[in-house]
C-alpha atoms as a PDB file:
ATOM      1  CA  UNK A   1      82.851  74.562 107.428  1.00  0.00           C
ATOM      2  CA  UNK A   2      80.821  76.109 104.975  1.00  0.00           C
ATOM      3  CA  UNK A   3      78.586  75.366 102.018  1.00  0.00           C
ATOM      4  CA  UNK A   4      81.181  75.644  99.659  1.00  0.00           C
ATOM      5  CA  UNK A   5      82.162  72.510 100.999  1.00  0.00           C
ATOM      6  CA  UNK A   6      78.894  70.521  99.759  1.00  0.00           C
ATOM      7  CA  UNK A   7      79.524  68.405  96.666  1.00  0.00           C
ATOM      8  CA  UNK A   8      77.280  68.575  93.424  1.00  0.00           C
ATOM      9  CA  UNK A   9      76.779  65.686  91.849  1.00  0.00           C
ATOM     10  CA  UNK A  10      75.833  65.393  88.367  1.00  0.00           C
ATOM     11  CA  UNK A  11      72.227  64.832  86.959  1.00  0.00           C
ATOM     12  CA  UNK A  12      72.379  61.363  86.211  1.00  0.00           C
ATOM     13  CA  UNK A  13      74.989  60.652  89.185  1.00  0.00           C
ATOM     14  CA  UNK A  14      74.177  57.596  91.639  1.00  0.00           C
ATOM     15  CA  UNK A  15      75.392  59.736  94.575  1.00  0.00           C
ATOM     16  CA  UNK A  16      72.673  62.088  93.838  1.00  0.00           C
ATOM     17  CA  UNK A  17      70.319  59.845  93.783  1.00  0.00           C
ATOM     18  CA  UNK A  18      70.801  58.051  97.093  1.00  0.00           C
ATOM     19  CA  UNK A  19      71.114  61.741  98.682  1.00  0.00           C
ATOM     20  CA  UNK A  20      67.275  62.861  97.203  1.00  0.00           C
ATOM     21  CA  UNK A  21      66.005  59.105  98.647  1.00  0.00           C
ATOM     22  CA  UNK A  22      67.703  60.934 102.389  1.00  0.00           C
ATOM     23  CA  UNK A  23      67.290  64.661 101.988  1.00  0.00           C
ATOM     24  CA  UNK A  24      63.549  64.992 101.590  1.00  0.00           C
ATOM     25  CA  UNK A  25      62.285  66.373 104.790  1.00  0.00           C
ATOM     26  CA  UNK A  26      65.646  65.818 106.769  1.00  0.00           C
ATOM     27  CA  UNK A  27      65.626  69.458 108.357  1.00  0.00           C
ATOM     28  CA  UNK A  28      62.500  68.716 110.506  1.00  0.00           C
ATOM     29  CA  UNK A  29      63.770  65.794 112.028  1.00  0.00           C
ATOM     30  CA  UNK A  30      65.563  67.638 115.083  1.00  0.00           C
ATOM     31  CA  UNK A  31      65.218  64.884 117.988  1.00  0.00           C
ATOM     32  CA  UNK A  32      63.239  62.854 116.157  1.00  0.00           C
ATOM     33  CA  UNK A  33      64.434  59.619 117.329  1.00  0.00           C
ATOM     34  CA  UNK A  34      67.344  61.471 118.866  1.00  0.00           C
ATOM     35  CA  UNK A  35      68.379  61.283 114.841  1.00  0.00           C
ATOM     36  CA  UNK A  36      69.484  57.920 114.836  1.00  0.00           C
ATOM     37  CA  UNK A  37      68.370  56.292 111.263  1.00  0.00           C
ATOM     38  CA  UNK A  38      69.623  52.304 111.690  1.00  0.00           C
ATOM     39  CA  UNK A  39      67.384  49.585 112.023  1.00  0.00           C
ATOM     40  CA  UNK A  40      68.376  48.694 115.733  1.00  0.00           C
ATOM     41  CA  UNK A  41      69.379  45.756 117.197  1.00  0.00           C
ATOM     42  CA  UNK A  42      66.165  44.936 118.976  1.00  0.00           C
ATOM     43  CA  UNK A  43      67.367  41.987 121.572  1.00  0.00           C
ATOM     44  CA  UNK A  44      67.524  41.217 125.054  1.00  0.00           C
ATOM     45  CA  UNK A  45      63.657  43.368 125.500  1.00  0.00           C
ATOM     46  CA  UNK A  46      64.358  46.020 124.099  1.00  0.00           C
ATOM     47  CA  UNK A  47      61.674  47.509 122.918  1.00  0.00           C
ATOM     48  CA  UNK A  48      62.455  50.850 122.733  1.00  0.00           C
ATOM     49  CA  UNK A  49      63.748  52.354 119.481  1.00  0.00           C
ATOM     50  CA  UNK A  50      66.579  54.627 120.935  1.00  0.00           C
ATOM     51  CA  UNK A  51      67.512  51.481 123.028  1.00  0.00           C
ATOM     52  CA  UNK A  52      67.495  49.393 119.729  1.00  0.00           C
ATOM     53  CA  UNK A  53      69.366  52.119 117.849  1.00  0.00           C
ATOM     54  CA  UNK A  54      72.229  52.255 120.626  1.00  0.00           C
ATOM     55  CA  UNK A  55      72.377  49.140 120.885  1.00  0.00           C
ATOM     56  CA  UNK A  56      73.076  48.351 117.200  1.00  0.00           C
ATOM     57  CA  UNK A  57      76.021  50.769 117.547  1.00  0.00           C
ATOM     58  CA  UNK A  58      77.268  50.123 121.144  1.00  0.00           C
ATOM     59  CA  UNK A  59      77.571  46.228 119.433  1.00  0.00           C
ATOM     60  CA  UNK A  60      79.313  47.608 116.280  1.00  0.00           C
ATOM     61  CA  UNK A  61      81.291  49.929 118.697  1.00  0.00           C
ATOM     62  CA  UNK A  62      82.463  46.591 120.347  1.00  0.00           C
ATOM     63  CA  UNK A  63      83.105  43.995 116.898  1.00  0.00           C
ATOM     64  CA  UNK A  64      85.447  46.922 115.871  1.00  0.00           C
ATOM     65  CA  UNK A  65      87.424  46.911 119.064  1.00  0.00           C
ATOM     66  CA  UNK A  66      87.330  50.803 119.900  1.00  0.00           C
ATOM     67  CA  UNK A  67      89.696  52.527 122.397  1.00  0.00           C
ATOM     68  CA  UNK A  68      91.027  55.299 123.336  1.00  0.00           C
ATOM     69  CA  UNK A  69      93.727  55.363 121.072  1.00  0.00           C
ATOM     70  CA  UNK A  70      91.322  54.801 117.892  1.00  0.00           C
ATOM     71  CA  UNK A  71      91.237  57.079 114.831  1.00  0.00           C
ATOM     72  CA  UNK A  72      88.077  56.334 113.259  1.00  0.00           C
ATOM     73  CA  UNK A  73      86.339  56.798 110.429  1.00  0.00           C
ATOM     74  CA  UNK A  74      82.413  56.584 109.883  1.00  0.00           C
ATOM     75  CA  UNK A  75      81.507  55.979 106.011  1.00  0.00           C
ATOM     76  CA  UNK A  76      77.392  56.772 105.951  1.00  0.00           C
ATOM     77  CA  UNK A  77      77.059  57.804 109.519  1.00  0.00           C
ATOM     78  CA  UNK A  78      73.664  59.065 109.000  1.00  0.00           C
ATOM     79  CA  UNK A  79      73.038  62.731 111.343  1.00  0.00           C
ATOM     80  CA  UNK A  80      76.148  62.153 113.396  1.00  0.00           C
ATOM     81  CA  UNK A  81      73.859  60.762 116.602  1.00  0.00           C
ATOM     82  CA  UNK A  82      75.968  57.322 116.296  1.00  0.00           C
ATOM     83  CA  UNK A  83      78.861  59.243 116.594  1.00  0.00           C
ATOM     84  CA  UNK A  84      78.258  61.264 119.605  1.00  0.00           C
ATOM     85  CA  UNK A  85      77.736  57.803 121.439  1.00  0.00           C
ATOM     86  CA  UNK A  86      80.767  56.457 120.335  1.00  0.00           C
ATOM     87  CA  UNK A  87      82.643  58.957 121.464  1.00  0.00           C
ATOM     88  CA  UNK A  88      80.811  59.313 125.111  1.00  0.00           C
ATOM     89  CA  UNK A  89      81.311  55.416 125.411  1.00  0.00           C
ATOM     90  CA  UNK A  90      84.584  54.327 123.656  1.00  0.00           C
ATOM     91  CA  UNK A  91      86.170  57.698 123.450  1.00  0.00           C
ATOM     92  CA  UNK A  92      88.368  57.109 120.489  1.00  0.00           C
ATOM     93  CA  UNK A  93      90.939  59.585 120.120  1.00  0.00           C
ATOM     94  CA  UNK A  94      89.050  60.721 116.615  1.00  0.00           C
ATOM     95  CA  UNK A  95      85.817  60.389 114.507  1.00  0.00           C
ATOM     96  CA  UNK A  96      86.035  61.442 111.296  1.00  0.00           C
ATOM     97  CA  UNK A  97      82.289  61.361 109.321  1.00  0.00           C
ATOM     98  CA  UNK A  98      81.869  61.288 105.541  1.00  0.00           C
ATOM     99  CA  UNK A  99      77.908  60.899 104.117  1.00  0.00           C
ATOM    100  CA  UNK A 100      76.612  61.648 100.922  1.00  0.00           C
ATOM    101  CA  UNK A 101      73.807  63.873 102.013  1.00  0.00           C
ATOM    102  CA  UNK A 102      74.899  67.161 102.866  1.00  0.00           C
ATOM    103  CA  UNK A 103      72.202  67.961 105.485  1.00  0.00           C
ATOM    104  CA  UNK A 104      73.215  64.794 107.142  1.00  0.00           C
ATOM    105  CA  UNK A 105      76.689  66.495 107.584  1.00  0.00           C
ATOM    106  CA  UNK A 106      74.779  69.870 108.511  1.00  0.00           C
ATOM    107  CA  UNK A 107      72.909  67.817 111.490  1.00  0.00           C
ATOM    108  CA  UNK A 108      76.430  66.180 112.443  1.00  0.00           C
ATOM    109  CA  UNK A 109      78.274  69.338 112.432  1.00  0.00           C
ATOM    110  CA  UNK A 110      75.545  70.609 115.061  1.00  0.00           C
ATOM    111  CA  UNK A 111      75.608  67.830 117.060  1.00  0.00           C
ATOM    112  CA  UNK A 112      79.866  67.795 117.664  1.00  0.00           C
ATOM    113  CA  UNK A 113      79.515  71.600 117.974  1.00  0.00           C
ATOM    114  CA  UNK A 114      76.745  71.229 121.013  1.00  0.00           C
ATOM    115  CA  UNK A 115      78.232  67.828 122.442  1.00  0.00           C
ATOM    116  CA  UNK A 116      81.719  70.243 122.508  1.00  0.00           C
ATOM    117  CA  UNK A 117      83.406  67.711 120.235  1.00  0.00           C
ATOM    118  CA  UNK A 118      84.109  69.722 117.221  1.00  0.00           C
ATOM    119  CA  UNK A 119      87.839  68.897 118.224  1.00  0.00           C
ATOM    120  CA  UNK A 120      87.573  65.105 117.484  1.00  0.00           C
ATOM    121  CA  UNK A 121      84.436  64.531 115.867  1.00  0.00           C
ATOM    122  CA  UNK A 122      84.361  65.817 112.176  1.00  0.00           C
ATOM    123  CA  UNK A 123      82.004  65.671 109.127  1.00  0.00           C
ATOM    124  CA  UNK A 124      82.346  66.498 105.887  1.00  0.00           C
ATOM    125  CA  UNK A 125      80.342  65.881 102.543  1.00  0.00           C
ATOM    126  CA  UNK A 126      81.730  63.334 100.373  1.00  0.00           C
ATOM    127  CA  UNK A 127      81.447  59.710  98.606  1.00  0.00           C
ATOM    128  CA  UNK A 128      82.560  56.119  99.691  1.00  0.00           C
ATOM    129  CA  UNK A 129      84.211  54.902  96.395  1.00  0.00           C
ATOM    130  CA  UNK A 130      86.348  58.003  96.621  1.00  0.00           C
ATOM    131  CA  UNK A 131      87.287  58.749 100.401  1.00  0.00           C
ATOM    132  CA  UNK A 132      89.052  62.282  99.872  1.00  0.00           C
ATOM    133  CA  UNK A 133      91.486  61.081 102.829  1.00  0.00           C
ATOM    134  CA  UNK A 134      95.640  60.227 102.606  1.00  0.00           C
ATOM    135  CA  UNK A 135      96.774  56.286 102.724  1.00  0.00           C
ATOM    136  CA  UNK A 136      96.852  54.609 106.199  1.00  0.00           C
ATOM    137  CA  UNK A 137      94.898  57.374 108.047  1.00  0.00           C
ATOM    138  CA  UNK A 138      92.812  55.341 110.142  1.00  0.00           C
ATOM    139  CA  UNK A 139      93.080  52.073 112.842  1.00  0.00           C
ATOM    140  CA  UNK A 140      89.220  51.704 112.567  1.00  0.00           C
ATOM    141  CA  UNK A 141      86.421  52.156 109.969  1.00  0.00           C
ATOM    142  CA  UNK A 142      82.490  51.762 110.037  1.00  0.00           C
ATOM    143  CA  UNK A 143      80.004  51.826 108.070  1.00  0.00           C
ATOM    144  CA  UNK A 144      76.463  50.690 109.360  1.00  0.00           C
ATOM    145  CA  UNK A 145      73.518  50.379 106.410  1.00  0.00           C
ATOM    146  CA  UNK A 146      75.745  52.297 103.965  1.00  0.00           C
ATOM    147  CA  UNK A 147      77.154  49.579 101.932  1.00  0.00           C
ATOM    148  CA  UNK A 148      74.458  48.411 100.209  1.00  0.00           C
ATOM    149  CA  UNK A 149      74.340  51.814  98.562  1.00  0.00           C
ATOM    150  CA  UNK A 150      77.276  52.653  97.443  1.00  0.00           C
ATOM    151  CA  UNK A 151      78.372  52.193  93.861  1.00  0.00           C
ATOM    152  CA  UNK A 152      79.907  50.339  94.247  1.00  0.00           C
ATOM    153  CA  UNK A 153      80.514  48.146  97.805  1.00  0.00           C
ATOM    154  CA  UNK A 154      83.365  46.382  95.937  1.00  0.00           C
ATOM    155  CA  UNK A 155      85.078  50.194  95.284  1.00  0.00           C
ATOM    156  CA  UNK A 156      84.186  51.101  98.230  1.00  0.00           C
ATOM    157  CA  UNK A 157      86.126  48.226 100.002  1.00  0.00           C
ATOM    158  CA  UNK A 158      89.337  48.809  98.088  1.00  0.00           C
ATOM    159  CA  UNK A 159      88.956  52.502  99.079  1.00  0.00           C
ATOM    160  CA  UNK A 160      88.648  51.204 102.785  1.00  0.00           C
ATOM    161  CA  UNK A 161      91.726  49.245 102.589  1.00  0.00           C
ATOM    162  CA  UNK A 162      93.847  51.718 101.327  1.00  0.00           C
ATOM    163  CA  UNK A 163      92.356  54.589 104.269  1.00  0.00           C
ATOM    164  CA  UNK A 164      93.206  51.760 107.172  1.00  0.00           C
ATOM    165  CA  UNK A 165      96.521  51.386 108.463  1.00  0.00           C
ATOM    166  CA  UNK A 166      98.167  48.186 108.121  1.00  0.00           C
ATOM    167  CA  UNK A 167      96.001  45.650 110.831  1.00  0.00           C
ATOM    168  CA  UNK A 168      93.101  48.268 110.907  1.00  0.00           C
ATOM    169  CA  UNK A 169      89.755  47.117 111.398  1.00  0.00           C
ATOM    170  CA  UNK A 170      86.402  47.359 109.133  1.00  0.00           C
ATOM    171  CA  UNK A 171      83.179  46.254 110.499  1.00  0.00           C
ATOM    172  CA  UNK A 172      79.709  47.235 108.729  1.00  0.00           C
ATOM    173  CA  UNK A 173      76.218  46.151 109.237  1.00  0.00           C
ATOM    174  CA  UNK A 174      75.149  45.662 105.741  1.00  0.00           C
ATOM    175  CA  UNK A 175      72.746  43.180 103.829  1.00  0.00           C
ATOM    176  CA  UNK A 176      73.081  40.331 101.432  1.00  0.00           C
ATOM    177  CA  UNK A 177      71.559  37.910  99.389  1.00  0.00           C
ATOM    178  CA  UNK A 178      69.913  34.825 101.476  1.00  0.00           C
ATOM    179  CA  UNK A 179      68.868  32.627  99.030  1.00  0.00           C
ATOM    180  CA  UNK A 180      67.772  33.611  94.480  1.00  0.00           C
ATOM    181  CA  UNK A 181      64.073  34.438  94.408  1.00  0.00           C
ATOM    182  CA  UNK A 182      62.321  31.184  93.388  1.00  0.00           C
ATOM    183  CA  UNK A 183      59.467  33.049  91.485  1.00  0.00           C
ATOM    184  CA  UNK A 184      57.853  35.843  90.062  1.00  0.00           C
ATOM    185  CA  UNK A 185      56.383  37.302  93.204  1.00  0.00           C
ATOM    186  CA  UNK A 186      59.724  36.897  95.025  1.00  0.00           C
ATOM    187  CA  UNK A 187      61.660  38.604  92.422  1.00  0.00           C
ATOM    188  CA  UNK A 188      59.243  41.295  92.265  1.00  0.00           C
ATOM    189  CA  UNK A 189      59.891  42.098  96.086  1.00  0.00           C
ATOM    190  CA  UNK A 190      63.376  41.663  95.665  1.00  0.00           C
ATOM    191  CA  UNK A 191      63.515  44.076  92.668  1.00  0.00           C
ATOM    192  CA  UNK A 192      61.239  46.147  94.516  1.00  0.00           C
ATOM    193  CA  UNK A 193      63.330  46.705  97.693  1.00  0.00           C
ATOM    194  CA  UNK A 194      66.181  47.025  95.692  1.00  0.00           C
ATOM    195  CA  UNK A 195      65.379  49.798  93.376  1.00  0.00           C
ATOM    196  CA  UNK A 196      63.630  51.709  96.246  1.00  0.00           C
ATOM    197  CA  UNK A 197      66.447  52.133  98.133  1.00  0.00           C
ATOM    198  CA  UNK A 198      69.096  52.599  95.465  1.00  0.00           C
ATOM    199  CA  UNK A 199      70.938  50.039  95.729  1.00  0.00           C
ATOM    200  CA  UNK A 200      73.545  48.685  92.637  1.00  0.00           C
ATOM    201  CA  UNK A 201      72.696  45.836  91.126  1.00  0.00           C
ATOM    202  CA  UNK A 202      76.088  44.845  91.244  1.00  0.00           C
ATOM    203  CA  UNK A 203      76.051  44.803  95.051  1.00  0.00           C
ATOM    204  CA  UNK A 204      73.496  42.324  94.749  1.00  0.00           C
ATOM    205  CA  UNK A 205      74.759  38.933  96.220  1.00  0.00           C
ATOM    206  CA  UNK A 206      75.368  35.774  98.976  1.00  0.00           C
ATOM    207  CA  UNK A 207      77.516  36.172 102.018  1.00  0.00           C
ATOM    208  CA  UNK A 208      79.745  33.605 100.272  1.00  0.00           C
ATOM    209  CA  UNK A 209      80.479  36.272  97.319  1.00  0.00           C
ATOM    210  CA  UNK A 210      80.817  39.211  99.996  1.00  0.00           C
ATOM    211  CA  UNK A 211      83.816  37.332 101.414  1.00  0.00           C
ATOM    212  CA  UNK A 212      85.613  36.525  98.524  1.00  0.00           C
ATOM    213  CA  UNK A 213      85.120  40.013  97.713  1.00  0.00           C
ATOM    214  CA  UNK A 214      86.591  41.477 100.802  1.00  0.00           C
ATOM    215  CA  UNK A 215      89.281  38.773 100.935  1.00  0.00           C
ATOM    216  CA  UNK A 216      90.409  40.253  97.089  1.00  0.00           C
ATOM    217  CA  UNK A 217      90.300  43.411  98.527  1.00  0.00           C
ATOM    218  CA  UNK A 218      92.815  43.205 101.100  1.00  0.00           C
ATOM    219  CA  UNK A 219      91.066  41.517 104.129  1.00  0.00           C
ATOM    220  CA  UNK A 220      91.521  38.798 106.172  1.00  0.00           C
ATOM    221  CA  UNK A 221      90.435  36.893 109.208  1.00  0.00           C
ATOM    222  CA  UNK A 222      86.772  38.090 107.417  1.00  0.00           C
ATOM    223  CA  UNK A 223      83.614  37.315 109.918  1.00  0.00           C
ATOM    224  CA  UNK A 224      80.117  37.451 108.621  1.00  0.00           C
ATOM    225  CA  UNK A 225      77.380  37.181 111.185  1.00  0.00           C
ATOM    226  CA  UNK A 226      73.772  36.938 110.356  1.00  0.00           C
ATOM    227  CA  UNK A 227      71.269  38.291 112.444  1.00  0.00           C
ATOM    228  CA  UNK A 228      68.038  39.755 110.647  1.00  0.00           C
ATOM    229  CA  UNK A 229      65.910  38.155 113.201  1.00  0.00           C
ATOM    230  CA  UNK A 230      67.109  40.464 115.751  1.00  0.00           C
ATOM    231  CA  UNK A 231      67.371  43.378 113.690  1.00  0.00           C
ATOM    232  CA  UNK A 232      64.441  43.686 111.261  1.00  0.00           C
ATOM    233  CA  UNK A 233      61.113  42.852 112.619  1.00  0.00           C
ATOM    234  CA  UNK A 234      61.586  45.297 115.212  1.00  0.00           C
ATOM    235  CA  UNK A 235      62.489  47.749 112.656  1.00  0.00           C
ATOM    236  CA  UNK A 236      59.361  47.110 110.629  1.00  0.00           C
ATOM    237  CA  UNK A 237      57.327  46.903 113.907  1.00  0.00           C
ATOM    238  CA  UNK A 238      58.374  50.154 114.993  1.00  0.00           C
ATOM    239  CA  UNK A 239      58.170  52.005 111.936  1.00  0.00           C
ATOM    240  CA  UNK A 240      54.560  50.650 111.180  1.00  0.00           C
ATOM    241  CA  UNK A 241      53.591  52.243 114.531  1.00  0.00           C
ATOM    242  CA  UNK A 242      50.598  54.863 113.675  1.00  0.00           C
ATOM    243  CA  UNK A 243      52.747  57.595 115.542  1.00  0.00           C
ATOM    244  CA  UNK A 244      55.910  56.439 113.274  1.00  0.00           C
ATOM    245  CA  UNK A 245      53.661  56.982 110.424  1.00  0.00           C
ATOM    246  CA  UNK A 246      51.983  60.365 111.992  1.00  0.00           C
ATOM    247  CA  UNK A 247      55.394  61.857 112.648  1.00  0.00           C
ATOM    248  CA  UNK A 248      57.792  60.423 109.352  1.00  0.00           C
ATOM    249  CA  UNK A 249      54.551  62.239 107.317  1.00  0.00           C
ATOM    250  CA  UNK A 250      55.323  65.071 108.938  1.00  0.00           C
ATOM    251  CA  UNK A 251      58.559  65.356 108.785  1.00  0.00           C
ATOM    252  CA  UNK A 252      59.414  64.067 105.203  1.00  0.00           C
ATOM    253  CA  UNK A 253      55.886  64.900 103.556  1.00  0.00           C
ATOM    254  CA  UNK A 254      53.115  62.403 102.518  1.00  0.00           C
ATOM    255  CA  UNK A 255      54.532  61.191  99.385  1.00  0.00           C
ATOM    256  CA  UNK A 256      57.908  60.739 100.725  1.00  0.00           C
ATOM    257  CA  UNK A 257      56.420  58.745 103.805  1.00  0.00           C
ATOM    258  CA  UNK A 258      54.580  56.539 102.182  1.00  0.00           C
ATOM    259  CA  UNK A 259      57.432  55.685  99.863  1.00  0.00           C
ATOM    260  CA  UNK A 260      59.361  55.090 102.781  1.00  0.00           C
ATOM    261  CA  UNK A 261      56.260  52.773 103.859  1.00  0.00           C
ATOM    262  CA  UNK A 262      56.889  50.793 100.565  1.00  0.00           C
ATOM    263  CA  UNK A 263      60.325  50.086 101.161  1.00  0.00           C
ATOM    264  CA  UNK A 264      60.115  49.143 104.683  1.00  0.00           C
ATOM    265  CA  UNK A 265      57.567  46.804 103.486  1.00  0.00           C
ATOM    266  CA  UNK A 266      59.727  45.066 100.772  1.00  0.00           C
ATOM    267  CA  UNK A 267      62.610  44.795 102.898  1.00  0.00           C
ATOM    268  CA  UNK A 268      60.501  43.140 105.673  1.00  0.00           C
ATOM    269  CA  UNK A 269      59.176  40.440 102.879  1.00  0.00           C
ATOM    270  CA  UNK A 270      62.272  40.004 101.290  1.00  0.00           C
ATOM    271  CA  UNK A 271      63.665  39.048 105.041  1.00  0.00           C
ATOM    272  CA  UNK A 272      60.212  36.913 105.627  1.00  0.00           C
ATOM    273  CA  UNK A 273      60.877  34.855 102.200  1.00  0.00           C
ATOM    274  CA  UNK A 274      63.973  34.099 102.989  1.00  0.00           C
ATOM    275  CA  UNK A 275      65.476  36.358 100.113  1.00  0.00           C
ATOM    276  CA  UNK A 276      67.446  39.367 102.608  1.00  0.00           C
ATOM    277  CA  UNK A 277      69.695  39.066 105.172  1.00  0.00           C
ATOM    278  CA  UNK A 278      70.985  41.537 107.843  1.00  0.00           C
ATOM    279  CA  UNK A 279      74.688  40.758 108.596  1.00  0.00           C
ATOM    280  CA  UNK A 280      77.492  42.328 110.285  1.00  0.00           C
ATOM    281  CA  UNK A 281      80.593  41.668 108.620  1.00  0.00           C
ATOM    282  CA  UNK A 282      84.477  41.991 109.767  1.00  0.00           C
ATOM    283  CA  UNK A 283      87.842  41.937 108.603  1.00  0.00           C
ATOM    284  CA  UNK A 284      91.603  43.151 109.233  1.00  0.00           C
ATOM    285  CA  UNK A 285      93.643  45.094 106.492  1.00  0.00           C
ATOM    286  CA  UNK A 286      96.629  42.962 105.385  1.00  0.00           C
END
């Protein structure tokens, strides 16, 4: 567990590029927001990001179907704080977690070695269109707000297929494509929100296309369930807070916050014109 294990990716790589839009500033975030980066599932009250945050994964914990007999695998899980939970409320027999930003994995790696989980929670430094794992590893595999990066989601899900053993389980919490922009303002946002956050244009499209894609890639019995309105307003609520702003600018620098600013602002209009959707999406390896 070393940094010889850290992957460098090329100059004009994609991989680097979505790990420079989550490295800036990552070392200072200790606690902040007990490290947990998702959007939250803000329903029920809550009001509380943490709560939201938990709950997102407690539901995603539950559409996946995790016991104790589970051998999981987390695809973009972020500083490892989802994965703690998981395993202090499903306790799978294993988590393994691969993310593209190696400081994520340094964060991850500190939390299993302090929760005294190094046994059955693992990191490791890596890409999701090449999971560096043997065929029919896993029962289970998540991926919550990674998707939409990867280059692409439709690799990605072939690479998922093959990892799963035969009736394993995917479930991710990802976005599409709600309805075309309509205009030049609308495709501005949407352009906007997507280039911020490094997302392929080829992962750009309806819930109808993402199941067709997932059916072609060796799932079935595919559910797609949308629920933005529970999931980002109280994101963008939160994270327009003055002490959100006061503590992401010190944490990831002024220019880096306010860029951040900017693309929680185009996501929220996107979702406000109708143009983005939050969904979380199932399906069972054939």
């Amino acid at each position: 567990m070393s940094e010889t294990e850290r992957k460098h990716w090329g100059a004009g790589a994609h991989e680097r590029k979505v790990e420079n839009l989550y490295a800036g500033g990552v070392e200072n975030y200790i606690d902040w927001h007990d490290g947990y980066l998702n959007f939250g599932l803000w329903e029920n009250g809550i009001a509380d990001y943490i709560q939201a945050a938990e709950n997102l994964v407690h539901r995603m914990g539950t559409l996946l179907g995790l016991n104790e007999t589970s051998k999981l695998l987390d695809v973009a899980p972020g500083m490892g704080t989802q994965d703690i939970y998981l395993l202090k409320n499903f306790a799978p027999q294993s988590i393994d977690g691969l993310d593209v930003t190696w400081k994520h994995i340094e964060h991850g790696r500190r939390r299993s070695r302090e929760a005294g989980a190094e046994d059955r929670v693992r990191f490791q430094h890596g890409t999701a269109i090449e999971l560096p794992f043997p065929d029919c590893t896993f029962t289970h595999l998540l991926s919550i707000e990674g998707p939409e990066h990867f280059d692409t989601r439709e690799k990605f899900l072939h690479e998922a297929r093959r990892v799963l053993q035969p009736g394993g389980v995917i479930a991710m919490a990802d976005f599409i494509v709600k309805n075309p922009p309509r205009n030049p303002l609308e495709k501005l946002v949407a352009e906007a929100a997507r280039k911020l956050w490094q997302g392929p244009r080829a992962n750009v499209y309806s819930g109808e296309v993402y199941r067709r894609k997932m059916e072609e890639a060796g799932f079935g019995q595919v559910e797609i369930q949308e629920i933005g309105a529970a999931v980002i307003p109280g994101y963008y609520r939160e994270q327009m807070r003055p002490e959100s702003i006061r503590a992401i600018t010190r944490i990831r620098g002024f220019a880096l916050a306010r860029l951040g600013l900017l693309l929680d602002i185009a996501v929220y209009r996107g979702f406000t014109m109708g143009l983005l959707e939050y969904v979380l999406v199932r399906g069972e390896r054939t």
